[in-house]
Protein backbone atom coordinates (compact mmCIF):
# COMPACT_ATOMS: atom_id res chain seq x y z
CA UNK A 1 3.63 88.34 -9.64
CA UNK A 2 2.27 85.15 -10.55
CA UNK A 3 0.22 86.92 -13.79
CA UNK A 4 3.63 88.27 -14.59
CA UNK A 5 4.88 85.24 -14.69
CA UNK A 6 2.84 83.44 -16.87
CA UNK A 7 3.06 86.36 -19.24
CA UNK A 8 6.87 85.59 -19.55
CA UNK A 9 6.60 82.30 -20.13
CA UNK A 10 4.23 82.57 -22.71
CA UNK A 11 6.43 85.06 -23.92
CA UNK A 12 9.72 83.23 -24.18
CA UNK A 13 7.57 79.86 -25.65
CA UNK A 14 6.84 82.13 -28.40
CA UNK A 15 9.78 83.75 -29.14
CA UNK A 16 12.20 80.91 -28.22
CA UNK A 17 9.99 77.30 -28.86
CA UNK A 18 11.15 77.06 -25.05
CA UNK A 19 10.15 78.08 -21.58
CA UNK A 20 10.79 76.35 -18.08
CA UNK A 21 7.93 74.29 -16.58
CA UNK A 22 5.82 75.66 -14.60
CA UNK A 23 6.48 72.89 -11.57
CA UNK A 24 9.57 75.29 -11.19
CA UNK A 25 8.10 77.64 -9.73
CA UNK A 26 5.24 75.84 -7.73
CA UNK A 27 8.14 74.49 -5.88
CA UNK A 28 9.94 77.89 -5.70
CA UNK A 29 6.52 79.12 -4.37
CA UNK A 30 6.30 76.67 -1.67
CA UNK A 31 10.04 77.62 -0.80
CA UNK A 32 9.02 81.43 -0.53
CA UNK A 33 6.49 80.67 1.82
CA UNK A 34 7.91 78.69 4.32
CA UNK A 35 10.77 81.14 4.02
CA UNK A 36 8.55 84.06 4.95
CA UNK A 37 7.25 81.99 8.01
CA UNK A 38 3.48 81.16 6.72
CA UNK A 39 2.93 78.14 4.50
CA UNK A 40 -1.14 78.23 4.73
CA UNK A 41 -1.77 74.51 3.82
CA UNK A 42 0.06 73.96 6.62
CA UNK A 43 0.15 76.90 9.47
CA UNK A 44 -3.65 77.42 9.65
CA UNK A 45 -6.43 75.45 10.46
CA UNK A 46 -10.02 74.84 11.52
CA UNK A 47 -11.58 73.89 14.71
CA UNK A 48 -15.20 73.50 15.50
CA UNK A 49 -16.43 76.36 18.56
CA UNK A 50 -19.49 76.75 20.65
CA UNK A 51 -23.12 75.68 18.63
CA UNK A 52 -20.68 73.81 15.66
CA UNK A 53 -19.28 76.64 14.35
CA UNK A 54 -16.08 76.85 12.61
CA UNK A 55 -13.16 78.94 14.14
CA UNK A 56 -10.27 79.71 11.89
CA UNK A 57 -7.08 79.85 13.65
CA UNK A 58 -3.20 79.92 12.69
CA UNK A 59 -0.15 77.55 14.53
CA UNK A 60 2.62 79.80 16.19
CA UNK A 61 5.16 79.82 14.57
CA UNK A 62 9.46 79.96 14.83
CA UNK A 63 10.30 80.94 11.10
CA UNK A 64 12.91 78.80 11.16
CA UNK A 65 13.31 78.70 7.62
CA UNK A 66 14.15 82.58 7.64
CA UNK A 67 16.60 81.55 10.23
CA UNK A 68 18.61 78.98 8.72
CA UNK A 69 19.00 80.53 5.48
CA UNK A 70 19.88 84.34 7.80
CA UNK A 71 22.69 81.40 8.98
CA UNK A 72 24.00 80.39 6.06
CA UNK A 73 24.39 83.58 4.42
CA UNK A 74 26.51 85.06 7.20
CA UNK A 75 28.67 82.29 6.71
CA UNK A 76 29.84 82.64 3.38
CA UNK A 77 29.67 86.11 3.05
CA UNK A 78 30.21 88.47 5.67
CA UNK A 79 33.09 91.51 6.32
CA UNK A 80 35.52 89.20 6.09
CA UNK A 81 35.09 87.93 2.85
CA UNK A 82 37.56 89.22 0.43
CA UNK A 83 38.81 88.70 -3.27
CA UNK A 84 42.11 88.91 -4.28
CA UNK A 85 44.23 88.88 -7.61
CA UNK A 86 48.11 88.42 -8.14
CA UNK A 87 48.26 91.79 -9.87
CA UNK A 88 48.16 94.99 -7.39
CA UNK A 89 47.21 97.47 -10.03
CA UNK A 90 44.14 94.36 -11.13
CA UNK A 91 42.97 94.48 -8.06
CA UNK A 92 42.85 98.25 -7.56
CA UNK A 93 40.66 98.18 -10.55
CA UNK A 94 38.34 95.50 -10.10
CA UNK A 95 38.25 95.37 -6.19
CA UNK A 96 39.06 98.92 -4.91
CA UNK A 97 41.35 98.90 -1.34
CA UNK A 98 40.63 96.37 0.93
CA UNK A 99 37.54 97.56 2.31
CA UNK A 100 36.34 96.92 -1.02
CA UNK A 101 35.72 100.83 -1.73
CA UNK A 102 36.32 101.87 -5.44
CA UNK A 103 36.74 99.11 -7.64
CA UNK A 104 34.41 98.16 -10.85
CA UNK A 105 32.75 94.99 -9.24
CA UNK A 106 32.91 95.77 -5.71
CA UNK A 107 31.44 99.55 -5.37
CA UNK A 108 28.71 100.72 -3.38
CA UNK A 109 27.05 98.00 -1.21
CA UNK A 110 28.13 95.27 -3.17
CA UNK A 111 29.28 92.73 0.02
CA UNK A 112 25.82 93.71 1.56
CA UNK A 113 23.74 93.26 -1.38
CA UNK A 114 25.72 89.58 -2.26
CA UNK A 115 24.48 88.84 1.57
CA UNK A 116 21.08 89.52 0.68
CA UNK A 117 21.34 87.34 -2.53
CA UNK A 118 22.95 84.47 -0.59
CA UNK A 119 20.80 84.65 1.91
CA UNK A 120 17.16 84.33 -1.03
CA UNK A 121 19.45 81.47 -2.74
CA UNK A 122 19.16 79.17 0.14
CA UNK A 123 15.40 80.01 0.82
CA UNK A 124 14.72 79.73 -3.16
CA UNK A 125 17.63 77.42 -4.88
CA UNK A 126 18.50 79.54 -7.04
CA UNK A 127 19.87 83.53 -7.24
CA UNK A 128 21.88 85.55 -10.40
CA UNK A 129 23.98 88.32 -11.27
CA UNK A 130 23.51 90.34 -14.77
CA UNK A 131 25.42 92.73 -15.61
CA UNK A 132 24.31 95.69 -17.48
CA UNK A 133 25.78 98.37 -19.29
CA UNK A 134 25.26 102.20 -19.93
CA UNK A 135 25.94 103.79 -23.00
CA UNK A 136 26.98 100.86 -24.82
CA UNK A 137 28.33 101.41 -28.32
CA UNK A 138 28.72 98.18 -30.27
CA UNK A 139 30.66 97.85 -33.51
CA UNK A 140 30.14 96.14 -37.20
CA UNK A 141 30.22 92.67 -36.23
CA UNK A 142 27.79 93.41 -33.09
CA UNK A 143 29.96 93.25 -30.13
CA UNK A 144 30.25 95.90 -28.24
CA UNK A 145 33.16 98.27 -28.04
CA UNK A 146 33.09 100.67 -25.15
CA UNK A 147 30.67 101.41 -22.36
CA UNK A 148 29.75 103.93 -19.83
CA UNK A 149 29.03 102.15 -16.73
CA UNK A 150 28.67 98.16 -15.38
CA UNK A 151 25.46 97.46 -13.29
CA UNK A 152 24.46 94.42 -11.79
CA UNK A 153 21.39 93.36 -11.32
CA UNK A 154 20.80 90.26 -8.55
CA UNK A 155 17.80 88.03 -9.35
CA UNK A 156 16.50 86.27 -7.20
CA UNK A 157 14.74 82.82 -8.39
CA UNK A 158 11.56 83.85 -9.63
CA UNK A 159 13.29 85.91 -11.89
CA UNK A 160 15.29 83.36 -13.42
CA UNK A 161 13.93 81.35 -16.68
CA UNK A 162 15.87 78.87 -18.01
CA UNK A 163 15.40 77.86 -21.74
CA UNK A 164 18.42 75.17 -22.47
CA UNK A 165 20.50 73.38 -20.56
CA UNK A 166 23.97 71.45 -21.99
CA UNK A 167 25.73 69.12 -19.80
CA UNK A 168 24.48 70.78 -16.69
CA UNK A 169 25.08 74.52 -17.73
CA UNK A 170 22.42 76.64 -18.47
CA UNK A 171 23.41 77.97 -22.09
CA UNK A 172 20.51 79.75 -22.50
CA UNK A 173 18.29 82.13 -19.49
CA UNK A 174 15.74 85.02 -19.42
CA UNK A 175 16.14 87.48 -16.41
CA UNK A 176 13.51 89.69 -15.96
CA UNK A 177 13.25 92.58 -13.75
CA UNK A 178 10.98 95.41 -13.35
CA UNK A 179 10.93 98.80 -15.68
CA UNK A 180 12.45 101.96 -13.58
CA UNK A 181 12.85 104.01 -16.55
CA UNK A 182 10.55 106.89 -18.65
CA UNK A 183 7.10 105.12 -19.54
CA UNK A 184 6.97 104.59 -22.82
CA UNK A 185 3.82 107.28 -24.46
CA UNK A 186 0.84 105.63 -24.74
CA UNK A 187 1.08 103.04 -22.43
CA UNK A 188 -1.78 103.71 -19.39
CA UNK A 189 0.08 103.96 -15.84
CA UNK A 190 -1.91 101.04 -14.53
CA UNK A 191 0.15 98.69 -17.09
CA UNK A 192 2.93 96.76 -15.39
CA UNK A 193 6.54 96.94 -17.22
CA UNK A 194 8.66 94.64 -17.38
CA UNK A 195 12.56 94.79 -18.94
CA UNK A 196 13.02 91.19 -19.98
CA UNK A 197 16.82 90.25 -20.59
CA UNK A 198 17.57 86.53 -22.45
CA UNK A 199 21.28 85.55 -22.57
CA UNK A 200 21.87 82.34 -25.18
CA UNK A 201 25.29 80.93 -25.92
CA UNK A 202 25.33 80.43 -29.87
CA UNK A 203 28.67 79.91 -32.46
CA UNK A 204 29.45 82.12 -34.92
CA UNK A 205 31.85 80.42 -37.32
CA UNK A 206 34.50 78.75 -34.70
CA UNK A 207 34.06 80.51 -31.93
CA UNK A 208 31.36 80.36 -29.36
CA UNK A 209 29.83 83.99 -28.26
CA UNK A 210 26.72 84.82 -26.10
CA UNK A 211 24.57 87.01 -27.61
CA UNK A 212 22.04 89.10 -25.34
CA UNK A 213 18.66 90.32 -26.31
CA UNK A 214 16.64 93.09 -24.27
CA UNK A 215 12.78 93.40 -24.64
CA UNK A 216 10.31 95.89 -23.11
CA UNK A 217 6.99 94.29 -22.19
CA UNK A 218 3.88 95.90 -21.30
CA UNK A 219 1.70 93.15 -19.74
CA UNK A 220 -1.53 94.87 -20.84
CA UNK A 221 -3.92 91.35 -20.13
CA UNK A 222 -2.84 89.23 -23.24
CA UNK A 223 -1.03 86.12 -23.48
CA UNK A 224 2.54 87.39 -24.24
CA UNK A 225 2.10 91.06 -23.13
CA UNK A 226 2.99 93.48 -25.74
CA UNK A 227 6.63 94.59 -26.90
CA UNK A 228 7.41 97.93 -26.92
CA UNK A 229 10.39 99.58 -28.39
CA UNK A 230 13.00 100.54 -26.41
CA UNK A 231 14.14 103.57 -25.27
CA UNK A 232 17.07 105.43 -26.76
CA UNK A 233 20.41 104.44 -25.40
CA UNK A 234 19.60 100.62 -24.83
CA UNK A 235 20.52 98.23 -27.07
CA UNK A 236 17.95 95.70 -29.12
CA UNK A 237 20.38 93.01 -29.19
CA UNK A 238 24.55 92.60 -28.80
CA UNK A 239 27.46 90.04 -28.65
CA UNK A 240 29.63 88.99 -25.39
CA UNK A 241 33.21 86.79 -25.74
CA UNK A 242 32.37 86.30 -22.02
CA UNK A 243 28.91 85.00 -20.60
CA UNK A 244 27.04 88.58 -18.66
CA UNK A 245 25.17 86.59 -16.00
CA UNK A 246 26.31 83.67 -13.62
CA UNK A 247 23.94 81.40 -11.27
CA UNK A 248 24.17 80.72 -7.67
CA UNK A 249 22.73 77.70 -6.30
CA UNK A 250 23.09 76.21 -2.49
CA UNK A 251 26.07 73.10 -3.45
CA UNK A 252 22.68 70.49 -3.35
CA UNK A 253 21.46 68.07 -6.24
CA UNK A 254 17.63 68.85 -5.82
CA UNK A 255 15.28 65.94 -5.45
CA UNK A 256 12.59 66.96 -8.34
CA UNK A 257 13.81 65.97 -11.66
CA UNK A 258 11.87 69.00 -13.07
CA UNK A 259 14.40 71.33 -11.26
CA UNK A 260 17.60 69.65 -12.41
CA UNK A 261 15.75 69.00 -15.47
CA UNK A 262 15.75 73.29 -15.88
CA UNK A 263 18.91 74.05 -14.45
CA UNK A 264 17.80 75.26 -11.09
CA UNK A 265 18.87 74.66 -7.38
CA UNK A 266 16.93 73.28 -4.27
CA UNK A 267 16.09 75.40 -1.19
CA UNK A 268 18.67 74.33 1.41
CA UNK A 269 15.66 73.32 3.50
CA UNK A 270 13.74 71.32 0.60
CA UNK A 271 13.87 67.69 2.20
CA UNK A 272 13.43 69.54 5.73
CA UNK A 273 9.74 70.45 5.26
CA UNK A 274 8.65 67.57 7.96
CA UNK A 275 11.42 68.91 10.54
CA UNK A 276 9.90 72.53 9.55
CA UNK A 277 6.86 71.09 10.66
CA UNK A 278 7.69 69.70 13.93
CA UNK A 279 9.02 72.70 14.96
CA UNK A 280 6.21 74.65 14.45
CA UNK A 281 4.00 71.75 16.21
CA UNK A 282 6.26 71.71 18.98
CA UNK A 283 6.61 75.21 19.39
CA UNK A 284 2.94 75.96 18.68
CA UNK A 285 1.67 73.34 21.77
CA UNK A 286 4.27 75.32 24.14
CA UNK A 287 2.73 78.84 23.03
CA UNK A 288 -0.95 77.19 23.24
CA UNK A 289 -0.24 75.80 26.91
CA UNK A 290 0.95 79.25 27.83
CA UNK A 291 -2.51 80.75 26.81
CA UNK A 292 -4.35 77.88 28.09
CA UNK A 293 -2.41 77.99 31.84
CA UNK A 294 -3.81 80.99 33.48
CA UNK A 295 -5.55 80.36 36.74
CA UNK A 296 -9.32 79.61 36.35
CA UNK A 297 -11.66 80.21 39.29
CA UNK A 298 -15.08 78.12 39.39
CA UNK A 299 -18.13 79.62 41.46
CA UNK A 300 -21.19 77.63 42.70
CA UNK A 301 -24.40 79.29 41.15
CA UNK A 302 -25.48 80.01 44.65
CA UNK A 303 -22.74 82.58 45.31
CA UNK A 304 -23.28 84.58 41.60
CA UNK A 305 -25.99 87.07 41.97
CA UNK A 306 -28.01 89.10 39.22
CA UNK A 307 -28.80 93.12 38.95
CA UNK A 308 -31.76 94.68 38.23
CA UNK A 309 -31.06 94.36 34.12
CA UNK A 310 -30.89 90.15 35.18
CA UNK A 311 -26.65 90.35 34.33
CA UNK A 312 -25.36 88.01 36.19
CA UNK A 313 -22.58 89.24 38.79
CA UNK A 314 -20.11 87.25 40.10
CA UNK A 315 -19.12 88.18 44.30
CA UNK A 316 -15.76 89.89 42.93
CA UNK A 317 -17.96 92.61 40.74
CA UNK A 318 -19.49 93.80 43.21
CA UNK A 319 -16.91 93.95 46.60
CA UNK A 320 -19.18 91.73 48.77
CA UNK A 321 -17.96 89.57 51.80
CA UNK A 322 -21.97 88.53 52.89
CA UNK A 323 -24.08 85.98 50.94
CA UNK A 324 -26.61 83.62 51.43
CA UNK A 325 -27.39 80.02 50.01
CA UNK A 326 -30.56 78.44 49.52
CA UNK A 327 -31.81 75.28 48.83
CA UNK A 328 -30.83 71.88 50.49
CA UNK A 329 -27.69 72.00 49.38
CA UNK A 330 -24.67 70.77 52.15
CA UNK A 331 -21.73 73.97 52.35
CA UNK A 332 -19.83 71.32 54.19
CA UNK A 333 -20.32 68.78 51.50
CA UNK A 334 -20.57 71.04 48.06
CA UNK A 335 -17.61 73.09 47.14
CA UNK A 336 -18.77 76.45 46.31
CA UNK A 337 -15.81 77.72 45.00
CA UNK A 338 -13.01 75.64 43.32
CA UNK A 339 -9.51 76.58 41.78
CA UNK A 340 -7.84 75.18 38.51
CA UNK A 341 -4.38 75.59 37.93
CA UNK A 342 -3.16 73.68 34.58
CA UNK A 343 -0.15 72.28 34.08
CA UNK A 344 2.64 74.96 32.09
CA UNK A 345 4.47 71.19 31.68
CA UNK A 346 7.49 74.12 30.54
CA UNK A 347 10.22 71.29 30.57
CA UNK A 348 8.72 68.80 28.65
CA UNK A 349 7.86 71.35 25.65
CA UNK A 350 11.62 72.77 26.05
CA UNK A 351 12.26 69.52 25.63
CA UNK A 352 9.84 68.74 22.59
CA UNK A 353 10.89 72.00 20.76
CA UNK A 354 14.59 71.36 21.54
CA UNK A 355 14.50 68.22 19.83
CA UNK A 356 13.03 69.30 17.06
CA UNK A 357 15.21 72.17 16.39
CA UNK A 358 18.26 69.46 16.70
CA UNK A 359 16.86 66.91 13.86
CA UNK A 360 16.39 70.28 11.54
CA UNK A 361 19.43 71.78 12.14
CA UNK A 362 20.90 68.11 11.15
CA UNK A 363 18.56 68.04 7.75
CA UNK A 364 20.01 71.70 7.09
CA UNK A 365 23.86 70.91 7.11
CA UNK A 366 24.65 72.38 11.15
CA UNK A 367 24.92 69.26 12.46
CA UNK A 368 22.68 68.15 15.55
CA UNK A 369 23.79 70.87 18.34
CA UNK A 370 23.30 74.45 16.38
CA UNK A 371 20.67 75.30 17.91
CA UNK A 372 21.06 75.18 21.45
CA UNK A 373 19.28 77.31 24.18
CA UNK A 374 21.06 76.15 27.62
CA UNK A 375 23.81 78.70 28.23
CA UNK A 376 24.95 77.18 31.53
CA UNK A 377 27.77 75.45 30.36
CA UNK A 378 31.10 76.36 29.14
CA UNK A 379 33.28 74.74 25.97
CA UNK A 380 36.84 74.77 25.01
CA UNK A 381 38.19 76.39 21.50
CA UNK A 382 38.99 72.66 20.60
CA UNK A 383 35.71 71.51 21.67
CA UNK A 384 34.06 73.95 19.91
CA UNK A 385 35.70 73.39 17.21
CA UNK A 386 34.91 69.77 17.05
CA UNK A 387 31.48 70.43 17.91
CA UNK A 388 30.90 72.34 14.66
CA UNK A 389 33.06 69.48 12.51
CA UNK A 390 29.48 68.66 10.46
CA UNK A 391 28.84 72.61 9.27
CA UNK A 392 32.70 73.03 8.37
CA UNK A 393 32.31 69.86 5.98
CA UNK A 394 28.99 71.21 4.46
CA UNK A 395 30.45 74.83 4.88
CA UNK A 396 33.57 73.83 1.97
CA UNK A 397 31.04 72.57 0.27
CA UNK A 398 28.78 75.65 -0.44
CA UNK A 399 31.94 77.63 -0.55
CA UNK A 400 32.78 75.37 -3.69
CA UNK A 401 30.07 77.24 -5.71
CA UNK A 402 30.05 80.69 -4.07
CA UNK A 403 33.88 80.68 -4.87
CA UNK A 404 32.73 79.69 -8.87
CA UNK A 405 30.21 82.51 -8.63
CA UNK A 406 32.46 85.45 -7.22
CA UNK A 407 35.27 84.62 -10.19
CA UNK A 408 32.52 85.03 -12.70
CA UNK A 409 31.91 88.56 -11.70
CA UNK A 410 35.16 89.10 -11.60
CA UNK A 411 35.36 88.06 -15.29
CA UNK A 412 32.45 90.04 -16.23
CA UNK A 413 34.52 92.91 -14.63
CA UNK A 414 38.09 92.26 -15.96
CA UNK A 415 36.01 91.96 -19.32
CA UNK A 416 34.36 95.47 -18.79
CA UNK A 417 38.00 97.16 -17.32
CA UNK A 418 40.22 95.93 -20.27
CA UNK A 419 37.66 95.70 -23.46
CA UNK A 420 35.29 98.44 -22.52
CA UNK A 421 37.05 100.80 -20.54
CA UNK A 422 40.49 101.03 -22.00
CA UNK A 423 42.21 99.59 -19.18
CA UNK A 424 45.99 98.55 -19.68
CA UNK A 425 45.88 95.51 -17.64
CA UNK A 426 47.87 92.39 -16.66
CA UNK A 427 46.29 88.97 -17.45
CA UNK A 428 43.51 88.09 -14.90
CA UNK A 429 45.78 85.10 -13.69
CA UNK A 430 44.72 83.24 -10.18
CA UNK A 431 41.57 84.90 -8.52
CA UNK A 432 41.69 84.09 -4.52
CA UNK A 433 38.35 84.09 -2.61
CA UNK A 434 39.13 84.67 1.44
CA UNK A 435 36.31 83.25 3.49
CA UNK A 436 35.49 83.64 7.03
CA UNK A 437 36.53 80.49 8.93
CA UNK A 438 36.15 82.29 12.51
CA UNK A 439 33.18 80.44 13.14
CA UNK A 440 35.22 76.66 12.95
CA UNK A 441 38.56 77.63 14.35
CA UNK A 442 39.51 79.92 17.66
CA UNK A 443 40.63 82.84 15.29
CA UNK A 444 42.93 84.01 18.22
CA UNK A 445 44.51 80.96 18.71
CA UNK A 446 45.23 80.72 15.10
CA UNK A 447 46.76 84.74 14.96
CA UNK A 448 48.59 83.84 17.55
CA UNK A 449 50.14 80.65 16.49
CA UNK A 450 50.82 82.09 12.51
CA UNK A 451 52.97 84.62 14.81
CA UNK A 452 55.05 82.49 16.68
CA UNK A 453 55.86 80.77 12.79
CA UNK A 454 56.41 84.07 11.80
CA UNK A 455 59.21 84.39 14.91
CA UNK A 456 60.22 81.26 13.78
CA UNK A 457 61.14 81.95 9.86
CA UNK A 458 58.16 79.22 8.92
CA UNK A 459 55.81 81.74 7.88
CA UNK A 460 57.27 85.09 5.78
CA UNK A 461 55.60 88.42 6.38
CA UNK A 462 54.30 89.31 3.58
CA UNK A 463 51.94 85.59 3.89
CA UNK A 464 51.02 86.77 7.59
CA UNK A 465 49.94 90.36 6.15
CA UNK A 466 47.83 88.27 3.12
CA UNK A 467 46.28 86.34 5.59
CA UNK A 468 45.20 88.75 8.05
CA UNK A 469 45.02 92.34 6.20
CA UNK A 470 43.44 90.51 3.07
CA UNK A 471 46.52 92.25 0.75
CA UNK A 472 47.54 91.35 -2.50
CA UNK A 473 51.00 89.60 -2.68
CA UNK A 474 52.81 92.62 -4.39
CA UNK A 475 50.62 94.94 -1.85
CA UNK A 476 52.11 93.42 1.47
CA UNK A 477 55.32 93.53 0.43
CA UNK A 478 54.98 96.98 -0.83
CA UNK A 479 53.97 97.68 3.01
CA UNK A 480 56.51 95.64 4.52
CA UNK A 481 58.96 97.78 2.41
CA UNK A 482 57.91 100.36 3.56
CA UNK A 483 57.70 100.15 6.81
C-alpha cells in the first residue's frame, strides 16, 4: 500500500505542482495501527532469558482503540438514523420508504456501509463519499447530461489526497481506489491498477464548477506509474454545478499543523495515545500475573531420582511413596519439599485497569464512567441520563458534521434525480437528519410522555408519527387520513 502511495503522490506532484505531505499519512499510519490493536514500537519488546539471550515477546493487549471508534459509530449511525425531506414524492426518490429500501442514495446497504465508514473516520480522521456514474453522456460545454446509474464509492483516509485547501475547504482532492474492471492488453497481471479520481473546483467565466478528471494507472515500478487509457464508457474528464465527493472528519481540530495544514481530520483517539498505553500496561501486568500465578512445587535434590539414561525423575513420575536421603542433612531441620503460591493480587489490577479505562474514556469524549465492569448496582432513567451528560455534549457535536455530510449526498443525489435522470421534482428545500438519542434519554419515558401531549392537544399527530415512524410531513398525514 505504502509503494502505492508514493506512486500517487508522485503522480499528482506532476500532474498538479501539488501533493499532500507525506507526515499525513505517517500519522494516519500510526492511527491504523493502534486501531487494529498492534502498534509495534510500542506492544512488543525484548527481555534478556537464560545464558543472555534475547526473548522477543508482545504486551496483551485490550484494542481499545477498535472499541471506542466500534462506539462512536453506533452512535451516530445506527437503524434509527433516518433522512427526511419536506417533499413526499423527494423523498420517495432519493430515500426509498422508511426502511430506506429503493431510493437513489439510500439503496442496497447503504446505512451499513456509512457505519463502516464512520466507524474508519474516527480510527483514521478522515473518510469520503464519491460518487460515480455509469454511462455518462456529457454535452458541448462538458457537463454531463444524463446518466445510467449513481455509485458511491467510501474512502477511507489513505485514499484521500488533498491538493488545495481555501478557507478550510478542500477545493481540490484525488481519491483513489483500486481497478475492478477488464485489464487493459498488455499490461502483465502482476501490475497493480489503480483508478485515480481528482475533483478541483475551478471558474469558468462567473460561475464556479468542479471539474473531475479520471486516470488509469498501472504502477509498473516507476516514479509516477504509467497512464493508461481508459476503457470505453468512462469518461477522461467532465463538469459538475455540484461538488461529487464530500469529507467526513470526527468534529476535532487536530493537533499537527501538517493535518489542518492538508485539510484532514484527527483520529478521535489522537491525544489519547498515553491513556492507550496505560491500558495496555495495566491490562498486560493482570494477564502476566495470571500466567505467572500457578502453583509451583520445589523438591529437595535428595527426593529427585535418575533412570538408567541419567534423566532426572522427580517422585510424582514415577508413583513412589518410599525414598531414602543421604548425607548429613537434618529432615527435621531442611524442608524437602516446599510450596509457592503467588499472589493473583486480582483486585488491585481490576483496579489498575479500571482506572485506566476511566481517564481514556474521558480523553475520547464518554466522559469518566463508560466503561464500567461492576454490574451490581442499579441506576435510574434520570441518573442515567445524567451520568452520560459528557457524551451527549460531545455526541451534538460530531452529529454537527455527520449531519453536513449526509445533506451532501443528498445533493449529489437530488443532482443525479432531477439533471440526470429526468426527474420532475420539487425544490430540495429543508433536509432533516433523525439521530438516535436512545442512548441519553429513557426512550420509553419520552414515547410515553409525547403521548400524554398528544391526549392533551400539545403535540398534533402527524408530529408524533414524524417523530416515531421517521415519516415525511405530507406522509403522516397522508396516514392519519387514512386511517
Amino acid at each position: 500500500m505504502k509503494t502505492q502511495r508514493d506512486t500517487v503522490l508522485h503522480f499528482l506532484y506532476h500532474r498538479y505542482g501539488s501533493a499532500p505531505d507525506t507526515a499525513v499519512y505517517e500519522a494516519i499510519d500510526t492511527a491504523r495501527d493502534w486501531w487494529a490493536g498492534r502498534y509495534e514500537p510500542f506492544h512488543v519488546f525484548t527481555e534478556t532469558g537464560q545464558h543472555m539471550s534475547p526473548i522477543r515477546r508482545e504486551m496483551y493487549k485490550m484494542g481499545m482503540a477498535k472499541k471506542i471508534c466500534e462506539d462512536w459509530a453506533t452512535i451516530l449511525v445506527n437503524d434509527r438514523t433516518n433522512l427526511r425531506c419536506d417533499d413526499a414524492q423527494t423523498a420517495a426518490v432519493l430515500f426509498g420508504d422508511r426502511f430506506g429500501v429503493g431510493g437513489i442514495l439510500t439503496h442496497g446497504n447503504f446505512w451499513g456501509r456509512l457505519n463502516t465508514l464512520t466507524e474508519e473516520t474516527f480510527a483514521l480522521g478522515t473518510g469520503a463519499a464519491v460518487a460515480h456514474f455509469t454511462d455518462a453522456v456529457c454535452g458541448e460545454d462538458g457537463f454531463m447530461t444524463s446518466a445510467g446509474a449513481m455509485e458511491l464509492s467510501f474512502c477511507t483516509a489513505d485514499q484521500i489526497f488533498p491538493m488545495r485547501c481555501e478557507g478550510g475547504e478542500v477545493v481540490c482532492c484525488a481519491f483513489l481506489g483500486t481497478w475492478s474492471g477488464k485489464r487493459p492488453e498488455r499490461v502483465p497481471k502482476d501490475v497493480p491498477l489503480l483508478f485515480l479520481t481528482v475533483h478541483e473546483k475551478i471558474r469558468r467565466g462567473k460561475l464556479l464548477s468542479w471539474k473531475v478528471e479520471n486516470y488509469l494507472i498501472a504502477v509498473d515500478g516507476s516514479e509516477t506509474g504509467r497512464a493508461l487509457p481508459l476503457p470505453g464508457g468512462i469518461l477522461k474528464s467532465f463538469f459538475s454545478p455540484v461538488p461529487l465527493f464530500a469529507l467526513l472528519t470526527p468534529n476535532l481540530v487536530p493537533c499537527e499543523s501538517v493535518l489542518r495544514e492538508n485539510g484532514m481530520g484527527a483520529s478521535v483517539f489522537a491525544s489519547a495515545y498515553d491513556n492507550l498505553k496505560g491500558v495496555d500496561l495495566a491490562y498486560n501486568n493482570f494477564c502476566r500475573d495470571l500466567f505467572l500465578g500457578g502453583k509451583k512445587v520445589f523438591l529437595n535434590q535428595n527426593l529427585v531420582q535418575e533412570d538408567a539414561y541419567g534423566r532426572r525423575i522427580a517422585p510424582d513420575d514415577v508413583a513412589q511413596q518410599l525414598f531414602m536421603t543421604v548425607g548429613d542433612g537434618d529432615l527435621a531441620a531442611d524442608t524437602m519439599i516446599m510450596e509457592h503460591n503467588p499472589q493473583l493480587r486480582a483486585e488491585e489490577n481490576t483496579a489498575a485497569v479500571q482506572a485506566q479505562l476511566d481517564y481514556l474514556s474521558f480523553k475520547v469524549g464518554f466522559g469518566t464512567r463508560h466503561y464500567r465492569f461492576s454490574g451490581d448496582t442499579v441506576v435510574t432513567a434520570t441518573q442515567y441520563a445524567g451520568d452520560k451528560q459528557e457524551l451527549l455534549q460531545h455526541a451534538m457535536k460530531h452529529y454537527l458534521h455527520m449531519e453536513c455530510f449526509l445533506r451532501c449526498l443528498t445533493d449529489m443525489a437530488y443532482y443525479y434525480a432531477s439533471c440526470l435522470c429526468g426527474y420532475m421534482l420539487a425544490p430540495l428545500g429543508r433536509i432533516t437528519v433523525d439521530f438516535d438519542d436512545s442512548f441519553f434519554i429513557d426512550p420509553t419515558a419520552e414515547r410515553e410522555r409525547d403521548l400524554r401531549e398528544v391526549a392533551a392537544g400539545l403535540l398534533s399527530k402527524w408530529e408524533y408519527r414524524m417523530k416515531y415512524y421517521g415519516e415525511s410531513e405530507d406522509a403522516a398525514k397522508h396516514a392519519l387520513a387514512s386511517l
